[in-house]
Protein backbone atom coordinates (compact mmCIF):
# COMPACT_ATOMS: atom_id res chain seq x y z
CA UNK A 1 0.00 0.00 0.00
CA UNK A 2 2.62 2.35 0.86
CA UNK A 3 4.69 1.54 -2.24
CA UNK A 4 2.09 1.92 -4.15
CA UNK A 5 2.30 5.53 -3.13
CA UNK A 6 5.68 5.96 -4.65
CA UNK A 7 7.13 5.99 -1.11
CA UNK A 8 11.04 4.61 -0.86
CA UNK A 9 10.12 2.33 1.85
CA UNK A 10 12.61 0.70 4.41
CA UNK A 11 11.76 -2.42 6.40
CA UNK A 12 14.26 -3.46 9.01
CA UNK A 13 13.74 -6.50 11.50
CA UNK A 14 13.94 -5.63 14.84
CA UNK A 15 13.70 -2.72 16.96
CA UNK A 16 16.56 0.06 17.10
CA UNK A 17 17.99 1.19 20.23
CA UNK A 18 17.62 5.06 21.25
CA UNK A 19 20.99 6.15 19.62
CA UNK A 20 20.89 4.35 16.59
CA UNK A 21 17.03 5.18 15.63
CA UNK A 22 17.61 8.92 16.51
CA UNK A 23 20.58 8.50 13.49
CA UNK A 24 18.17 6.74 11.24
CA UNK A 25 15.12 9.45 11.69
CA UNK A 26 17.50 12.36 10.75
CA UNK A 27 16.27 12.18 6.90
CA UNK A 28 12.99 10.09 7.61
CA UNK A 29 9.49 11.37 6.38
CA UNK A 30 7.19 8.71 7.77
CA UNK A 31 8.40 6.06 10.62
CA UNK A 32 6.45 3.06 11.19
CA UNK A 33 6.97 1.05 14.40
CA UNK A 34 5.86 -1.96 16.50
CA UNK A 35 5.66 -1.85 20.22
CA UNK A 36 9.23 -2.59 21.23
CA UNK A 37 10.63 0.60 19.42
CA UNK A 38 11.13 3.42 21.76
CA UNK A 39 10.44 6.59 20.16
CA UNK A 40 11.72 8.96 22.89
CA UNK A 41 12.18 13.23 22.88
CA UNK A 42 16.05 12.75 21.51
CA UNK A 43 15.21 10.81 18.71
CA UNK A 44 12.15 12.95 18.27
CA UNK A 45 14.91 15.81 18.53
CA UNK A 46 16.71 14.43 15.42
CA UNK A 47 13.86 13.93 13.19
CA UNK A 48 14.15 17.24 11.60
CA UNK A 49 12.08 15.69 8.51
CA UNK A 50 9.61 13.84 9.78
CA UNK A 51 6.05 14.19 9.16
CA UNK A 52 4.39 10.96 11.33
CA UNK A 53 4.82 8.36 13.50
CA UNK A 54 2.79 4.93 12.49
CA UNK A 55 1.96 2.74 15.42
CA UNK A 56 1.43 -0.76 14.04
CA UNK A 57 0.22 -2.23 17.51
CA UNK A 58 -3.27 -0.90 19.28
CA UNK A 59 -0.65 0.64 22.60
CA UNK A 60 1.16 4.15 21.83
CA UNK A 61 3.32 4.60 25.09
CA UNK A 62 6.10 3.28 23.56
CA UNK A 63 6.22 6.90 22.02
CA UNK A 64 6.66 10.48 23.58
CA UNK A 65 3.19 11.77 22.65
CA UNK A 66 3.81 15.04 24.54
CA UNK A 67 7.27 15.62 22.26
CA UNK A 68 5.80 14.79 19.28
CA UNK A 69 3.33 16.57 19.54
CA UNK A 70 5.50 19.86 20.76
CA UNK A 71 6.98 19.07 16.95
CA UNK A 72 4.08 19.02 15.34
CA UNK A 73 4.15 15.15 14.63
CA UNK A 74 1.05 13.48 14.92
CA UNK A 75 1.14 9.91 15.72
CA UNK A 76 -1.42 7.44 14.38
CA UNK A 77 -2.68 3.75 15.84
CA UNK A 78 -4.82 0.63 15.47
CA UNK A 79 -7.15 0.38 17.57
CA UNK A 80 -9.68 -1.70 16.28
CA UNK A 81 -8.10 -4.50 14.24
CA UNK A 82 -6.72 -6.63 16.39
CA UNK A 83 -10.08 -6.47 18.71
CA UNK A 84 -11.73 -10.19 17.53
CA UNK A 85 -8.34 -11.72 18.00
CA UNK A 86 -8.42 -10.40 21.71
CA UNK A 87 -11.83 -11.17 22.14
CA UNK A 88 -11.36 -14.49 21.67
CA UNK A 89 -8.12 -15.81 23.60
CA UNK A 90 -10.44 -14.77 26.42
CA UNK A 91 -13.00 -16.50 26.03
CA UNK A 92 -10.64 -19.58 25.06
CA UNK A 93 -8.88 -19.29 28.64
CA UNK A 94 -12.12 -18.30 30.32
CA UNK A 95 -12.57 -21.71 29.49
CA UNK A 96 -9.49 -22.85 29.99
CA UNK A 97 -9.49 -21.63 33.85
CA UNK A 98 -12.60 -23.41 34.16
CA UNK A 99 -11.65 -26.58 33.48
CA UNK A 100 -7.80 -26.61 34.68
CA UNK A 101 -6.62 -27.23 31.05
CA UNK A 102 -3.25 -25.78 31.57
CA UNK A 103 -2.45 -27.86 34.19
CA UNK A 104 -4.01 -31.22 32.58
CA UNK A 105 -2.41 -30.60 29.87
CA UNK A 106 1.12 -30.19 31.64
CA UNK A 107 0.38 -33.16 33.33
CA UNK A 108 0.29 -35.29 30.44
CA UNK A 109 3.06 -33.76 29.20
CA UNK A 110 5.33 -34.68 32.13
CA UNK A 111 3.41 -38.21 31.98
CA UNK A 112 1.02 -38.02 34.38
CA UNK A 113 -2.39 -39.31 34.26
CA UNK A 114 -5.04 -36.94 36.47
CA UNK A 115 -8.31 -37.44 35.44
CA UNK A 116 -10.41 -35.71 37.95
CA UNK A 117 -13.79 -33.33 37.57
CA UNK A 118 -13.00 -31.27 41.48
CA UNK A 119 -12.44 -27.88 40.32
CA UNK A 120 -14.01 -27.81 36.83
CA UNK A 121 -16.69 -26.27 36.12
CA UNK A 122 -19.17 -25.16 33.08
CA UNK A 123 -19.53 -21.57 32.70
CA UNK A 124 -22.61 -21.33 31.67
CA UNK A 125 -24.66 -19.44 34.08
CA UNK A 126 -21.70 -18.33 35.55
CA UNK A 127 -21.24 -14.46 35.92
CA UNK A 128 -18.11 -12.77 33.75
CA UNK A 129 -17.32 -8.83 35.25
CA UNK A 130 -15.73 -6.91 32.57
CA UNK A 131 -13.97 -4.08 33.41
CA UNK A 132 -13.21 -0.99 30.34
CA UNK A 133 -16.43 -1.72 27.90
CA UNK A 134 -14.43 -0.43 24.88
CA UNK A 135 -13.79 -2.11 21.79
CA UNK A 136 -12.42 -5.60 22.89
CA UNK A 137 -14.32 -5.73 26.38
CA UNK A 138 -18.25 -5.28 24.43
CA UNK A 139 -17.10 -8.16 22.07
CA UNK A 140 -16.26 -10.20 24.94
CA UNK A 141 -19.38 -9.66 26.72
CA UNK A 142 -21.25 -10.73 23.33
CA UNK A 143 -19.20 -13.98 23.10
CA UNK A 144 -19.43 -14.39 26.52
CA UNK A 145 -23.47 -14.36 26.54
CA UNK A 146 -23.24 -16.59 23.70
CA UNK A 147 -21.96 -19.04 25.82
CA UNK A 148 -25.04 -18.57 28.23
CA UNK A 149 -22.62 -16.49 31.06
CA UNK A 150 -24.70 -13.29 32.71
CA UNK A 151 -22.27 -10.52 31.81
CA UNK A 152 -21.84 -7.82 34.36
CA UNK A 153 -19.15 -4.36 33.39
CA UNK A 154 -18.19 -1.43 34.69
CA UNK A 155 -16.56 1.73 32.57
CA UNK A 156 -15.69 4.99 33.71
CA UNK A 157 -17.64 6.27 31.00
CA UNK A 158 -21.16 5.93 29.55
CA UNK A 159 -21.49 2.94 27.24
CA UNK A 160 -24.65 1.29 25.17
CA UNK A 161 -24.73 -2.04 26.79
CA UNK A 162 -24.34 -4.45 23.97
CA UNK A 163 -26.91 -7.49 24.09
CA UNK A 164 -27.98 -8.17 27.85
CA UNK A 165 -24.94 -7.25 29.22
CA UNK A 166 -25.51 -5.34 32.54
CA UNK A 167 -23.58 -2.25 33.75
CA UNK A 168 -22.19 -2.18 36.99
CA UNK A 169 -22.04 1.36 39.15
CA UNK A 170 -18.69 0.87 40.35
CA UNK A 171 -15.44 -1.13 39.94
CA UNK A 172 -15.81 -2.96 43.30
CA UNK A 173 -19.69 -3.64 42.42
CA UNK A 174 -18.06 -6.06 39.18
CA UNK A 175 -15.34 -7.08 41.92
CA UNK A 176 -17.69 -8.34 44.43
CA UNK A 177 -20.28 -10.46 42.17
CA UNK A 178 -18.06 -11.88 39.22
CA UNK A 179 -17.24 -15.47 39.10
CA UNK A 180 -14.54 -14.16 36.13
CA UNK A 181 -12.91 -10.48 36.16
CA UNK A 182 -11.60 -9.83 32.86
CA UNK A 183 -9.48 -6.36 32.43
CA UNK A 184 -9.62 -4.06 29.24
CA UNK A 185 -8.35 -0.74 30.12
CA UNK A 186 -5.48 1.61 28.71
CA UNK A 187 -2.41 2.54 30.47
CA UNK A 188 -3.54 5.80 32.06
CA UNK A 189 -2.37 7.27 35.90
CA UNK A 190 -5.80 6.21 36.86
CA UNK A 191 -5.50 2.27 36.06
CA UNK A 192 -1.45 1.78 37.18
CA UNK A 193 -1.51 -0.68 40.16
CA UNK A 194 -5.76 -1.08 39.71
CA UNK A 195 -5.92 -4.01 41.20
CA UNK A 196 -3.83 -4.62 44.06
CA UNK A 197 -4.16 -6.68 47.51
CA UNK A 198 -7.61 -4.71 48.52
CA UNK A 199 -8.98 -4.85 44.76
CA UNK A 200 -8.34 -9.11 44.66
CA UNK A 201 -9.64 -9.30 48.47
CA UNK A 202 -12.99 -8.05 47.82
CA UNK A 203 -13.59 -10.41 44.94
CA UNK A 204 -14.90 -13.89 45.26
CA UNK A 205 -13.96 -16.70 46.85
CA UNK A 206 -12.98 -18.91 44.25
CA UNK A 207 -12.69 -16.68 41.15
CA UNK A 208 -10.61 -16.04 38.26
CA UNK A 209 -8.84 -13.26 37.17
CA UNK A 210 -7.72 -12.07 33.49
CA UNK A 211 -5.65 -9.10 31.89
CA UNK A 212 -4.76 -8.72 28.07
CA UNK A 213 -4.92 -5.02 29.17
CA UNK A 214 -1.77 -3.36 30.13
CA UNK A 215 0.77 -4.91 32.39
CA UNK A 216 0.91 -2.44 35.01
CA UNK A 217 -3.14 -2.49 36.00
CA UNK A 218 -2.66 -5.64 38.12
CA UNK A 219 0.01 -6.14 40.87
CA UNK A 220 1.29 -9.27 40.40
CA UNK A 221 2.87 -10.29 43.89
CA UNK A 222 -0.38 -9.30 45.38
CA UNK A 223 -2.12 -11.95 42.94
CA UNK A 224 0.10 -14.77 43.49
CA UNK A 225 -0.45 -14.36 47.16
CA UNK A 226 -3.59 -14.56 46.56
CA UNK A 227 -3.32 -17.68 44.47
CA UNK A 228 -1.05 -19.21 46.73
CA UNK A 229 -3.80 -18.88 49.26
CA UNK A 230 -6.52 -20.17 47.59
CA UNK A 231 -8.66 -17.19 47.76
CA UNK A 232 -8.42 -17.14 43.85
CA UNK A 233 -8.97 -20.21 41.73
CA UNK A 234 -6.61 -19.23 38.74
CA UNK A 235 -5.60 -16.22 36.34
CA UNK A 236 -5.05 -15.65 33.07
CA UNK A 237 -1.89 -12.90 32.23
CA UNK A 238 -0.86 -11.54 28.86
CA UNK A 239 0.84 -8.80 29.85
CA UNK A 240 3.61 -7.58 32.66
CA UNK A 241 5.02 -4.71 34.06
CA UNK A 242 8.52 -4.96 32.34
CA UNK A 243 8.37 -7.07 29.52
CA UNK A 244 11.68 -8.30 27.56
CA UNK A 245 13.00 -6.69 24.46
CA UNK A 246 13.58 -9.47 22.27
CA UNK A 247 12.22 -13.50 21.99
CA UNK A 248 15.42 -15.03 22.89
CA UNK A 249 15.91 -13.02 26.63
CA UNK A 250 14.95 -15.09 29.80
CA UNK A 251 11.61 -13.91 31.65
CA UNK A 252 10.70 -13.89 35.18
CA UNK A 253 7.49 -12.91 37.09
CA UNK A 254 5.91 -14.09 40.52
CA UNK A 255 3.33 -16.37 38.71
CA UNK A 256 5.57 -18.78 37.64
CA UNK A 257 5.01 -22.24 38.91
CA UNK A 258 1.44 -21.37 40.40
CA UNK A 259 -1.45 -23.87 39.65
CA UNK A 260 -4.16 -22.69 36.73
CA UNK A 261 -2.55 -19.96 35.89
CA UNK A 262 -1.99 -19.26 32.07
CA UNK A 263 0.62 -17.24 31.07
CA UNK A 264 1.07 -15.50 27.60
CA UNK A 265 3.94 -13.40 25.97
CA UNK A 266 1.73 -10.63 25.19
CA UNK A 267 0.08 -12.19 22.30
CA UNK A 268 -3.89 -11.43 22.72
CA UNK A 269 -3.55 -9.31 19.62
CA UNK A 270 -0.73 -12.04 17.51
CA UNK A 271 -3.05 -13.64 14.69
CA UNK A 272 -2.40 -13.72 11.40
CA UNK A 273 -5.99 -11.84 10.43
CA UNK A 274 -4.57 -9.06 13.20
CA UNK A 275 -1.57 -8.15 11.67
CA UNK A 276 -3.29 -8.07 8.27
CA UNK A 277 -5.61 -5.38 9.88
CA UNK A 278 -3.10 -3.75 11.62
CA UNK A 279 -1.23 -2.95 8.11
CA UNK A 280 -3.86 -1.94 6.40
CA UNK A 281 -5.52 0.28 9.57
CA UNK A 282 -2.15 2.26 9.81
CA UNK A 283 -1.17 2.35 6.84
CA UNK A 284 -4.35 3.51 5.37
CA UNK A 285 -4.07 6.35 7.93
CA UNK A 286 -0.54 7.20 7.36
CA UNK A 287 -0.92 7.43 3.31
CA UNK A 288 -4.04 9.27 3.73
CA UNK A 289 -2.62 12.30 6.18
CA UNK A 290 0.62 12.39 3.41
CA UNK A 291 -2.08 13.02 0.40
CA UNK A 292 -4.26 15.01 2.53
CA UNK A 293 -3.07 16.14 6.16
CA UNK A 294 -5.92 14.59 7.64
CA UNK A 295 -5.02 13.59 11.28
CA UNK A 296 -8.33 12.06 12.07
CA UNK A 297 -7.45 9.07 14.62
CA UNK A 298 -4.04 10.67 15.73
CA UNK A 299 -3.34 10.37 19.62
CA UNK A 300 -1.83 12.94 20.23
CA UNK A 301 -2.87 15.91 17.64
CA UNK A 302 -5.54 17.92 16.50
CA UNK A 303 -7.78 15.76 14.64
CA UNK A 304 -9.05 18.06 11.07
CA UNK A 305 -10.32 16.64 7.71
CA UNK A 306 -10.46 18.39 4.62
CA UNK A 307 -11.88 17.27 1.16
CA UNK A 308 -9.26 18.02 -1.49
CA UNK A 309 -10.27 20.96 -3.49
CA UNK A 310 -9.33 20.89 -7.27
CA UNK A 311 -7.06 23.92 -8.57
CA UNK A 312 -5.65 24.57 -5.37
CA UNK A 313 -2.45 24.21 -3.44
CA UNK A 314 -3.27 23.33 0.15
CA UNK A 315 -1.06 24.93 3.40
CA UNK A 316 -0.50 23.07 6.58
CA UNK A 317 0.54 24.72 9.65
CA UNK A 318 0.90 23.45 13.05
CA UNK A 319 1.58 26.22 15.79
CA UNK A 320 1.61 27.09 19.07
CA UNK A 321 -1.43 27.42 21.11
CA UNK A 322 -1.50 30.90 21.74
CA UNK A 323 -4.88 33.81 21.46
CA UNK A 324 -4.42 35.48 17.95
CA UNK A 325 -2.71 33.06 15.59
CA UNK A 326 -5.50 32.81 12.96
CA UNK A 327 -5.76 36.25 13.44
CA UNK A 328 -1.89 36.56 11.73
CA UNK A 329 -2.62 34.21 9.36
CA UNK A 330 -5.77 35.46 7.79
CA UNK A 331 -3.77 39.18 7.92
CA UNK A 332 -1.05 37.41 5.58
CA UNK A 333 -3.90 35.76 3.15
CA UNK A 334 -5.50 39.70 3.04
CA UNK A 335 -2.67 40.98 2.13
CA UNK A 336 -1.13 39.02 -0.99
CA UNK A 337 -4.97 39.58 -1.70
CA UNK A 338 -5.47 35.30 -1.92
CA UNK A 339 -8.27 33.80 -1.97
CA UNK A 340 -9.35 31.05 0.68
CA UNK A 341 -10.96 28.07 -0.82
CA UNK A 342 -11.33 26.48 2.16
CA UNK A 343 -9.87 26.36 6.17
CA UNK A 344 -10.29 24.54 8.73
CA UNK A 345 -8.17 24.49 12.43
CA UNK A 346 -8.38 22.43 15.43
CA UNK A 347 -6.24 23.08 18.32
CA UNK A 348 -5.68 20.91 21.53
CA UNK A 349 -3.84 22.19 24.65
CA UNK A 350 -0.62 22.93 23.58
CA UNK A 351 -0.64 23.10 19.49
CA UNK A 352 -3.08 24.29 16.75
CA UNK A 353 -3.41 22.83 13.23
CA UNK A 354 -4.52 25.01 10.29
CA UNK A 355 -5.42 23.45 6.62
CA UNK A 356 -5.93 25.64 3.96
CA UNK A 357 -6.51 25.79 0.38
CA UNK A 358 -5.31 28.69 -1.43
CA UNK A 359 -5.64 30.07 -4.88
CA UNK A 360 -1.81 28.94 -6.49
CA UNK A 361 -0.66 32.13 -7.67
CA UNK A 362 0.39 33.36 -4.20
CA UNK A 363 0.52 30.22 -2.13
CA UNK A 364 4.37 30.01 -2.00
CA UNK A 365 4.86 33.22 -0.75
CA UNK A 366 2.15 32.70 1.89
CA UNK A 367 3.55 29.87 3.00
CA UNK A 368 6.28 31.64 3.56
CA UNK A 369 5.19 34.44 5.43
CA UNK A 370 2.83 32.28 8.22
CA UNK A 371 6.07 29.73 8.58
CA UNK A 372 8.26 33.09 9.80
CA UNK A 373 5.37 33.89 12.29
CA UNK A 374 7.26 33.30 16.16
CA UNK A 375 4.32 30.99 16.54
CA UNK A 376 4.21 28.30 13.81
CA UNK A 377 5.96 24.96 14.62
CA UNK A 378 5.98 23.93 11.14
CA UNK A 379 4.52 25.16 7.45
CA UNK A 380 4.41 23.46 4.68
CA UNK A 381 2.81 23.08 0.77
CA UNK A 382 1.12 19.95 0.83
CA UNK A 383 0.41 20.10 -2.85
């Protein structure tokens, strides 16, 4: 797709450490990257070309949102195609927790024969708390009900209840009457160390607990204690709070060794349909803000959308913030006497982003004039 664009497109293997990506950016236009790329303020600081930052992966902390955005570099995601994929390795370990599978199947492994039915259940009719009703958690409360479970959630925000799935007023309301508590939220202030020792305490007896979230909602000595003790019956982890760099480093956590737990190296988005999505999600997006400066779906940026208009040459500006900067840039348009086709700015906290289509005879020195104003970040011709 991105070929196809007449891009000169370079694919390398593995993720580049700080140093050696901020060398590579220096004469970059467009950087895609997975989630074990760091994109920190001194690379940022030596991209003095670059236009926007890809995120093939659904997580964007991996990047400094606040610096690119200072640069005027918006930074684009995925976050719906790799939702079904998640969607389901829950409900297959839901399962899974239910009936002990990892630890039959370990069994046999090691040539041991345990047939037994204590501890496994059916979860039908049993009650599944989800907790962050976004994307991924509504379509696991719909495959979830298909399986005849009552489906209980809570969400800091307000969300359509999908099928009879049944909101909850509070986090420790899904805590207290789950029989499974599965965990969809994004890394945020607010969800870092979620559920620790007095979260798992007030759940009950004999439940399960699951995140494919982020690794730092759930504190995981605080959950093997608990599983040590009994007062949980398993857990389900995808996801840690440091997680290693490459496939071939050793990995440790406090869950290691504990009976019916399952534990995952991060792969609840890692199908092949996934990444196909992925690709075509972000790169989509990426060719789509090079033809036309939309930013619609960036994390981190002003989100504006303009329809191309014919006969035109189109100005983007990004800029600072600040009471009166449209106010300059409309001045300059008066004054070479140009004509605005079309305009359109969105601003956020800290930057403002300005599209507009001007008639061609005076766009270039336009251009020029608004990118020597002391508040523009960056001004360019688009086309």
């Amino acid at each position: 797709m991105i070929r196809a664009e007449g891009f000169q497109l370079e694919i390398l293997a593995g993720a580049l450490k700080e140093a050696e990506l901020a060398v590579r950016l220096r004469d970059v236009h467009v950087l895609g990257i997975r989630s074990k790329t760091r994109v920190t303020e001194k690379a940022l600081a030596e991209a003095r070309r670059l236009l926007a930052v890809g995120c093939f992966c659904i997580g964007t902390n991996q990047v400094d949102l606040a610096a690119a955005n200072q640069r005027g570099i918006p930074v684009f995601n995925a976050p719906f195609s790799n939702t079904r994929s998640v969607a389901e390795l829950v409900i297959a370990e839901i399962i899974a927790l239910a009936r002990q599978l990892g630890d039959r199947s370990r069994e046999v492994h090691e040539g041991l024969w345990r047939k037994v039915a204590a501890g496994s259940y059916e979860v039908r009719g049993k009650t599944l708390g989800i907790v962050g009703y976004g994307h991924i958690g509504s379509q696991v409360g719909v495959l979830a009900e298909a399986l005849g479970m009552k489906v209980i959630f809570y969400d800091t925000g307000s969300k359509l209840p999908m099928g009879n799935n049944t909101p909850c007023a509070s986090l420790g309301d899904v805590l207290r009457r789950a029989d499974f508590v599965t965990l969809h939220v994004p890394l945020t202030p607010r969800t870092r160390d979620m559920i620790g020792a007095a979260e798992i305490a007030s759940m009950r007896k004999g439940s399960y607990l699951l995140n494919l979230s982020r690794g730092t909602v759930v504190v995981l000595p605080a959950l093997a204690e608990a599983l040590r003790e009994g007062r949980l019956a398993g857990a389900a982890i995808d996801v840690y709070p440091e997680e290693p760099e490459t496939n071939s480093e050793g990995f440790v956590t406090p869950l290691r060794g504990l009976p019916n737990v399952i534990l995952t190296p991060h792969v609840g988005g890692s199908t092949t349909e996934a990444q196909a999505a992925i690709g075509r999600e972000v790169g989509s997006t990426l060719v789509k803000f090079v033809n036309t400066g939309a930013t619609m779906g960036a994390v981190n940026f002003p989100q504006v959308e303009l329809a191309p208009v014919k006969n035109t040459h189109r100005i983007l500006n990004v800029h600072r913030n600040v009471p009166g900067v449209l106010r300059d840039i409309n001045r300059i348009v008066s004054e070479h006497n140009a004509n605005i086709h079309s305009q359109v700015l969105s601003t956020d906290a800290t930057v403002g982003y300005l599209i507009m289509d001007l008639d061609q005879d005076v766009s270039n020195e336009v251009k020029k004039a608004i990118g020597d104003l002391p508040t523009s970040i960056k001004t360019r011709i688009l086309y």
